[in-house]
C-alpha atoms as a PDB file:
ATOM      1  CA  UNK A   1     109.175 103.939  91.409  1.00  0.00           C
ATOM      2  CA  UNK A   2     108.058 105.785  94.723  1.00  0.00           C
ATOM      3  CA  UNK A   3     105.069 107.277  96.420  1.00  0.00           C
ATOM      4  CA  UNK A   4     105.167 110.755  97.183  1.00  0.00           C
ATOM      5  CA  UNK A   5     105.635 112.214 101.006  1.00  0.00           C
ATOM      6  CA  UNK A   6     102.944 112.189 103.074  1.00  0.00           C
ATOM      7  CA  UNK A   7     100.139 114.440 103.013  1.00  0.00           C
ATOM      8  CA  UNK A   8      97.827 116.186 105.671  1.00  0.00           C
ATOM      9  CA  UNK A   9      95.039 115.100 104.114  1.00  0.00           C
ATOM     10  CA  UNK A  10      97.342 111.300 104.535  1.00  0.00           C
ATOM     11  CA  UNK A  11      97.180 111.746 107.994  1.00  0.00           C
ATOM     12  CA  UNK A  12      93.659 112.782 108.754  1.00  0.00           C
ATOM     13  CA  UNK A  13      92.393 109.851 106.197  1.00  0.00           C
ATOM     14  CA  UNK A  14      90.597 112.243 103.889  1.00  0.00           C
ATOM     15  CA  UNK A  15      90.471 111.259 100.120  1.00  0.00           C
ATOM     16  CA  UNK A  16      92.472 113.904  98.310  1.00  0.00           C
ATOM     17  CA  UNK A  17      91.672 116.383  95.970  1.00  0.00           C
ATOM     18  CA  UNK A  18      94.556 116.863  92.860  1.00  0.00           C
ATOM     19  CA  UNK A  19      96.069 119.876  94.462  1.00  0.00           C
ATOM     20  CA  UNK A  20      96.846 118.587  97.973  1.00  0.00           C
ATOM     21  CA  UNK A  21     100.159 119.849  99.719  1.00  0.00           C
ATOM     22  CA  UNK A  22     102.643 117.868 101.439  1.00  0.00           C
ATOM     23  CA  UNK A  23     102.602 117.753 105.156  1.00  0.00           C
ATOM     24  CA  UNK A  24     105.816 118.984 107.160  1.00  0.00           C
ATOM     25  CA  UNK A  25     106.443 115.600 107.961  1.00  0.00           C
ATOM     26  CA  UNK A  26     105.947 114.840 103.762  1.00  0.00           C
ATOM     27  CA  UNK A  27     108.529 117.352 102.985  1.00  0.00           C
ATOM     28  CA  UNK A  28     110.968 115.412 105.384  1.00  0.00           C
ATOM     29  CA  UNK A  29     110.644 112.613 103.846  1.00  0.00           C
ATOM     30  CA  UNK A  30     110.934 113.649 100.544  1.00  0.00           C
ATOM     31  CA  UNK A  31     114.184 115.010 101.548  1.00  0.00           C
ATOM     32  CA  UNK A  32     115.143 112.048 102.665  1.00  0.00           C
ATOM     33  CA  UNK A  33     114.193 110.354  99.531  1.00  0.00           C
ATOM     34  CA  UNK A  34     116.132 112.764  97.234  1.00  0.00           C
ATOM     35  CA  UNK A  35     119.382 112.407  99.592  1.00  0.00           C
ATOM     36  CA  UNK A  36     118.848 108.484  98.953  1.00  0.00           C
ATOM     37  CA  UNK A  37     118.917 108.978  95.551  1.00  0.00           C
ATOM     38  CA  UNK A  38     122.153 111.369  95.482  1.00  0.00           C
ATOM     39  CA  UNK A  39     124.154 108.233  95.199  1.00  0.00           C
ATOM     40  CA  UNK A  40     121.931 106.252  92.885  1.00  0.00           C
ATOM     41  CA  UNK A  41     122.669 106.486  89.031  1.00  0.00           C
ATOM     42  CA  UNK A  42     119.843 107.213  87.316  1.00  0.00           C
ATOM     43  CA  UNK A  43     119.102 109.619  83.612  1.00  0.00           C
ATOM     44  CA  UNK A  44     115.605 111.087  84.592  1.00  0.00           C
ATOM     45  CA  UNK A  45     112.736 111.455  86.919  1.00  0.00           C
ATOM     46  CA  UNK A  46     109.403 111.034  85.532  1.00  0.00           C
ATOM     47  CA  UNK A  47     106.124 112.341  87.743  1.00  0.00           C
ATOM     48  CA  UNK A  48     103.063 112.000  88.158  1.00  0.00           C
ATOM     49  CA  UNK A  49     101.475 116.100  87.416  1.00  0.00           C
ATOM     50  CA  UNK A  50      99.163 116.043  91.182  1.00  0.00           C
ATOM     51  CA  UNK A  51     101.100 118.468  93.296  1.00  0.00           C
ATOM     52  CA  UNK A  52     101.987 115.883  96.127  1.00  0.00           C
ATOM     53  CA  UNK A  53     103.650 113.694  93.818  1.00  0.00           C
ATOM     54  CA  UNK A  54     105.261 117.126  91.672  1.00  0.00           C
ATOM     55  CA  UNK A  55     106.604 118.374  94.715  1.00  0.00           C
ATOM     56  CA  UNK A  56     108.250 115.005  95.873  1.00  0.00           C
ATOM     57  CA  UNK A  57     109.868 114.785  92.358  1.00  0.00           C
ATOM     58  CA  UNK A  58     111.135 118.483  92.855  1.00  0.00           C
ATOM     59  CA  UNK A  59     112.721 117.513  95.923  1.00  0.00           C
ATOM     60  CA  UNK A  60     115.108 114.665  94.207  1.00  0.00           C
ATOM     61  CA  UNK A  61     115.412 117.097  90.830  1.00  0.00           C
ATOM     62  CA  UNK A  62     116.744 119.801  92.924  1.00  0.00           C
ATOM     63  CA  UNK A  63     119.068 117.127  95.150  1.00  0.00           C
ATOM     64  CA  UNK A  64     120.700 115.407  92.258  1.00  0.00           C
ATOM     65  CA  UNK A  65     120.251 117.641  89.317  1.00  0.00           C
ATOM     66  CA  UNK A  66     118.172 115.680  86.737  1.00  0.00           C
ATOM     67  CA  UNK A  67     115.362 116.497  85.078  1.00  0.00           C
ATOM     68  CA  UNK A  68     111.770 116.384  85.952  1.00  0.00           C
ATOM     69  CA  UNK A  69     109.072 115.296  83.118  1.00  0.00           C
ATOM     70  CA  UNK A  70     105.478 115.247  84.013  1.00  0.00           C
ATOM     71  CA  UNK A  71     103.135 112.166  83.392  1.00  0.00           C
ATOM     72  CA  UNK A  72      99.532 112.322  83.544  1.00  0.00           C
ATOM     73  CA  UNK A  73      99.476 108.860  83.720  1.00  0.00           C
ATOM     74  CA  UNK A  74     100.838 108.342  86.652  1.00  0.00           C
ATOM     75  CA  UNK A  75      97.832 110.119  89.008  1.00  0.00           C
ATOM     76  CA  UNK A  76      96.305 108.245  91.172  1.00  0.00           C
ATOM     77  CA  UNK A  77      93.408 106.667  90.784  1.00  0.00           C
ATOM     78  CA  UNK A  78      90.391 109.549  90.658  1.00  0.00           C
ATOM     79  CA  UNK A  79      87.508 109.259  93.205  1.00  0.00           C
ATOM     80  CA  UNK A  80      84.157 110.034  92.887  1.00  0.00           C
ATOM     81  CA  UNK A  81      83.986 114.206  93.493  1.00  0.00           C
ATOM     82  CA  UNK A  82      81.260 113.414  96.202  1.00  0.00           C
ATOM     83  CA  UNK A  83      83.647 111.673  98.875  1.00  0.00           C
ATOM     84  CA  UNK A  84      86.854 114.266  97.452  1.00  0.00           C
ATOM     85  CA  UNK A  85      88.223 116.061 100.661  1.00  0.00           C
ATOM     86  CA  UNK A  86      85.543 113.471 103.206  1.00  0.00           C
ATOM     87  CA  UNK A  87      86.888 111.473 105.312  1.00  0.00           C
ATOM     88  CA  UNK A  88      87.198 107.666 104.819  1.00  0.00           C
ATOM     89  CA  UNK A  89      84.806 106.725 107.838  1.00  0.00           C
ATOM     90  CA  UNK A  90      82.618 109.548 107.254  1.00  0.00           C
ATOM     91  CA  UNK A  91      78.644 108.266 106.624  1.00  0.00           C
ATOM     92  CA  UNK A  92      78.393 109.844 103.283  1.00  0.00           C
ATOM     93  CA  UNK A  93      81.651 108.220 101.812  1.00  0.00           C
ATOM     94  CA  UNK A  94      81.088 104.852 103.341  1.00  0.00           C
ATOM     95  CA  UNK A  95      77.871 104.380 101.426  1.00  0.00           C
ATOM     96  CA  UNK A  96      79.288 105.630  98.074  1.00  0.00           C
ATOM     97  CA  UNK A  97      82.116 102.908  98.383  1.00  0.00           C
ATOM     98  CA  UNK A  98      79.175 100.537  99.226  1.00  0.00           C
ATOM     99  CA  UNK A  99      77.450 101.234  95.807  1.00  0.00           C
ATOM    100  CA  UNK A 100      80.605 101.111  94.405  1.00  0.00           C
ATOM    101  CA  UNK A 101      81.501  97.676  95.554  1.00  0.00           C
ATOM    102  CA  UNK A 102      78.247  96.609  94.821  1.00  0.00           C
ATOM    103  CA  UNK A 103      78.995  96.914  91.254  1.00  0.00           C
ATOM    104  CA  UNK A 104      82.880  96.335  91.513  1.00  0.00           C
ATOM    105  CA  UNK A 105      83.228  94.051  88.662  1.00  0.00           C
ATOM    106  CA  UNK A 106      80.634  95.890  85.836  1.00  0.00           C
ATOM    107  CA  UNK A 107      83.623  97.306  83.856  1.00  0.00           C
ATOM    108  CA  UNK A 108      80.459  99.664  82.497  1.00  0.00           C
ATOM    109  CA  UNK A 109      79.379 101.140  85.818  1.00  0.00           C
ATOM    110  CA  UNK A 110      80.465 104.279  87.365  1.00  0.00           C
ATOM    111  CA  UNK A 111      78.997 105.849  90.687  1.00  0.00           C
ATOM    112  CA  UNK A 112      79.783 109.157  89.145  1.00  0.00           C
ATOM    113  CA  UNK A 113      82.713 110.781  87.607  1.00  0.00           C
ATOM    114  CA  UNK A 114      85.723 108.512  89.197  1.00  0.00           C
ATOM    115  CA  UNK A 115      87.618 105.707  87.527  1.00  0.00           C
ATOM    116  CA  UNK A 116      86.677 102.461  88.076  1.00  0.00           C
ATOM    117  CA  UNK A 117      88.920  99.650  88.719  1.00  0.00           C
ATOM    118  CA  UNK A 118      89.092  98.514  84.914  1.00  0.00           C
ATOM    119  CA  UNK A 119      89.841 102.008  83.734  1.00  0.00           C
ATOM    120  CA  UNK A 120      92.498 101.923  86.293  1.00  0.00           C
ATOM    121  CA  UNK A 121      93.787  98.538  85.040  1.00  0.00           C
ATOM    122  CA  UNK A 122      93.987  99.961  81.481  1.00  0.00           C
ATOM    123  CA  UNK A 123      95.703 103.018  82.414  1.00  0.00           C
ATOM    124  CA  UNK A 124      98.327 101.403  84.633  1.00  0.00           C
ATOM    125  CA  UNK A 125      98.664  99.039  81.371  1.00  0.00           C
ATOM    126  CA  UNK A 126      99.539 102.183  78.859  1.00  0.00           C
ATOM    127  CA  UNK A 127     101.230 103.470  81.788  1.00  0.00           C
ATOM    128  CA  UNK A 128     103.946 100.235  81.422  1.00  0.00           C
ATOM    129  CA  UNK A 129     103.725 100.468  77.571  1.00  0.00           C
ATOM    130  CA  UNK A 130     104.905 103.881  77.909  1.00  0.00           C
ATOM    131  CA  UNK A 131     107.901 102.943  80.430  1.00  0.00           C
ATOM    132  CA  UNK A 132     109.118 100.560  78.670  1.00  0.00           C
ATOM    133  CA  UNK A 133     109.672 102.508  75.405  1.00  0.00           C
ATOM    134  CA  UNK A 134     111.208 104.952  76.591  1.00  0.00           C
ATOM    135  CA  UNK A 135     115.436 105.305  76.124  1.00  0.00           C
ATOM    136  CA  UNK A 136     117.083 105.708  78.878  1.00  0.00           C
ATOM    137  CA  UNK A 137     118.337 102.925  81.337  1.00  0.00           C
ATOM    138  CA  UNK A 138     117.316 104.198  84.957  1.00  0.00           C
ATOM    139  CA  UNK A 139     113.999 106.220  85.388  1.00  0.00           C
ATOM    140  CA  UNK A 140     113.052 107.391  89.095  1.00  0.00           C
ATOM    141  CA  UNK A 141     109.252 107.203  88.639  1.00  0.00           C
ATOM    142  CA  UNK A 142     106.945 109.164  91.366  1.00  0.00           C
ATOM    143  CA  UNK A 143     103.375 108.312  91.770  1.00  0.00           C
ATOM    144  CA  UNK A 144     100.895 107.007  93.863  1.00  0.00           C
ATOM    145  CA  UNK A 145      99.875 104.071  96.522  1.00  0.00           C
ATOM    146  CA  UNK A 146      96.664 102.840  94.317  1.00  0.00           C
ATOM    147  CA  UNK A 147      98.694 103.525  91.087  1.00  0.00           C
ATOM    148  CA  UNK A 148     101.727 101.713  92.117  1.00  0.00           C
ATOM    149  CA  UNK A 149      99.924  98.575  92.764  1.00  0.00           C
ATOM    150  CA  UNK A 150      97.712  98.525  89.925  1.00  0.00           C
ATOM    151  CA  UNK A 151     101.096  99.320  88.101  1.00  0.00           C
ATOM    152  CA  UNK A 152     102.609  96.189  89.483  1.00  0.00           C
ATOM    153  CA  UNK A 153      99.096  94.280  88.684  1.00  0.00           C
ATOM    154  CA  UNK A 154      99.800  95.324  84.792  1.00  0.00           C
ATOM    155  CA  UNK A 155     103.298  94.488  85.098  1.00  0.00           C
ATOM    156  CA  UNK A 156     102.314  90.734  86.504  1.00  0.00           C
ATOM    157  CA  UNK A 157      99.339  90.208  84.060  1.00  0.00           C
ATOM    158  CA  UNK A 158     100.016  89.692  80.613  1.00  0.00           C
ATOM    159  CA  UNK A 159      96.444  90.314  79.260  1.00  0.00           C
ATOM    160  CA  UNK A 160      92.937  91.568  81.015  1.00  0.00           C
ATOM    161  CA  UNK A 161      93.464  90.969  84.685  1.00  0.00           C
ATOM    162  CA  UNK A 162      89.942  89.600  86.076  1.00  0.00           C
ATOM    163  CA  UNK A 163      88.460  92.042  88.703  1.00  0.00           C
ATOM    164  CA  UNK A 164      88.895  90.009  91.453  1.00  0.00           C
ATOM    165  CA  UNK A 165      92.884  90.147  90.620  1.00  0.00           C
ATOM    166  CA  UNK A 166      93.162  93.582  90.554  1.00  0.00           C
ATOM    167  CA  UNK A 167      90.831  94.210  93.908  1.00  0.00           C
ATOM    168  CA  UNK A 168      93.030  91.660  95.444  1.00  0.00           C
ATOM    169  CA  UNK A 169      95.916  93.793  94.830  1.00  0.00           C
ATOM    170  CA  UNK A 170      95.102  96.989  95.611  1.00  0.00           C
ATOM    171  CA  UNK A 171      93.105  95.873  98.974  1.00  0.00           C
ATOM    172  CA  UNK A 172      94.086  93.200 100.637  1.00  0.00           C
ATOM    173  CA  UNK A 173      97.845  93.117  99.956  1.00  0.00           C
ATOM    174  CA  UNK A 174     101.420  95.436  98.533  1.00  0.00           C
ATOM    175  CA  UNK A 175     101.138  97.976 101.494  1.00  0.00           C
ATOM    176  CA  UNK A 176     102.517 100.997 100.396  1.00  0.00           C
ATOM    177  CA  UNK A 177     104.430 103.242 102.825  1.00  0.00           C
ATOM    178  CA  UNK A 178     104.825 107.589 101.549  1.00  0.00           C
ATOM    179  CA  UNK A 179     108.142 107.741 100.191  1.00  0.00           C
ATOM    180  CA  UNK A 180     108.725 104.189 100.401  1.00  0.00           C
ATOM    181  CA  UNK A 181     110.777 102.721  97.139  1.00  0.00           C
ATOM    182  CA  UNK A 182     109.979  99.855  95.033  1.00  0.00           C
ATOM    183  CA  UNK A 183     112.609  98.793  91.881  1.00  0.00           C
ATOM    184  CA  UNK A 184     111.368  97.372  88.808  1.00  0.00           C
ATOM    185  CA  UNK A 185     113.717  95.709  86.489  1.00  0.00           C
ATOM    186  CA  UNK A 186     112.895  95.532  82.723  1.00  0.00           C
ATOM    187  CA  UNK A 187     114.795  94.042  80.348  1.00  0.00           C
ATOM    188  CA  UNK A 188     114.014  92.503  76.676  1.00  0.00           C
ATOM    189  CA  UNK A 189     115.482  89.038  75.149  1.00  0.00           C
ATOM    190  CA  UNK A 190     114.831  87.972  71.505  1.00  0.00           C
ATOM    191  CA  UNK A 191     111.893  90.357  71.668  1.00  0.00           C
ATOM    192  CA  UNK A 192     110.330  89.057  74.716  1.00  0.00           C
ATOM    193  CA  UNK A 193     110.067  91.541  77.472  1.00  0.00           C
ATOM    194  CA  UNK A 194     110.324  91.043  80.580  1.00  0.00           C
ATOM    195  CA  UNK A 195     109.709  92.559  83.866  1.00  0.00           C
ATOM    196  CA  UNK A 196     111.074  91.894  86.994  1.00  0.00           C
ATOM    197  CA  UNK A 197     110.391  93.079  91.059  1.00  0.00           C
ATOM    198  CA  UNK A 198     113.639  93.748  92.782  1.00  0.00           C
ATOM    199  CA  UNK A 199     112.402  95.837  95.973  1.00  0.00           C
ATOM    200  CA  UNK A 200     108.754  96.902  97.518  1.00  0.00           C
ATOM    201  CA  UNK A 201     108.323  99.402 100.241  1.00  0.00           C
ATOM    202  CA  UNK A 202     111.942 100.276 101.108  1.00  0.00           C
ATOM    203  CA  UNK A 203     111.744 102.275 103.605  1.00  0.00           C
ATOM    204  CA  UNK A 204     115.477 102.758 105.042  1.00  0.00           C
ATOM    205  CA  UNK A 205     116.185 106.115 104.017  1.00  0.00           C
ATOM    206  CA  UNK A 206     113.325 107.050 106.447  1.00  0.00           C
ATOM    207  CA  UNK A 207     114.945 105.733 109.572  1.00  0.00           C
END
């Protein structure tokens, strides 16, 4: 699973609308990523449909030759349409993110028209449901920083993950580099399945 190449809108610290572009530096290191992946066996690369994520996958489809499937469920996490294109430090956003944390763990409230951190959780959740029945052996999954983590949130908790897990995770800890790599091994025994963390923010190919 890896995060797409950096954005403009990345490096100016603007939340990002769905059609965002990668930067020139984004498109290097997408590069990068697909020549990492030349010499990695793998059957498919599944993607995330937000065009910074699409054109990351494009990158490695068009390096190694495998084909590209789209995944809705794999955005990242949607924002309130207010703060969409602000910056993070900008007056306006900082006290919709205050509302919003005031009400952080009311699975019912919404500021606006964004996800909340529970409808995050379940998506991420469907998300590894999905993953995990699909055939083939090795999938290169591209997505998002917020995704990833709540991805890796669903993949540690086996049922409803309190709020204060699932803040904890995507705030205060996993730091997610663009491009950066992280492996996730399933397998299944007797019926049980199981899911384990091999690598998280390998970042080699970019140095």
């Amino acid at each position: 699973m890896v995060r797409h190449g950096e954005t403009i809108l990345n490096q100016e610290n603007r939340s990002q609308p769905p059609d965002t572009e990668l930067s020139a530096r984004g498109c290097s290191q997408a590069n990068a990523l697909a020549q990492r992946f030349v010499n990695i066996d793998f059957d498919r690369i599944v993607t995330s449909d937000l065009t910074r994520a699409e054109a990351t996958a494009k990158s490695i489809a068009l390096m190694t030759s495998r084909e590209m499937v789209h995944m809705p469920l794999l955005r990242e996490v949607k924002r309130p349409s207010e703060i969409v294109g602000k910056r993070w430090n900008d007056t306006s956003v900082l006290d919709v993110r205050k509302a919003m944390r005031a009400h952080e763990y009311d699975h019912r409230w919404h500021y606006s028209d964004e996800e909340n951190i529970f409808d995050l959780y379940a998506r991420a959740r469907e998300a590894v449901r999905f993953l995990t029945e699909r055939s083939e052996s090795n999938l290169v999954v591209v997505s998002h920083a917020v995704f990833i983590r709540m991805f890796f949130c669903a993949l540690v908790t086996n049922d409803e993950a309190s709020g204060l897990a699932m803040y904890g995770m995507i705030r205060f800890s996993m730091h997610l580099d663009n491009a950066a790599i992280c492996i996730f091994e399933h397998s299944e025994t007797d019926g049980d399945t199981r899911w384990r963390v091999r690598a998280w923010n390998d970042c080699g190919h970019l140095f």
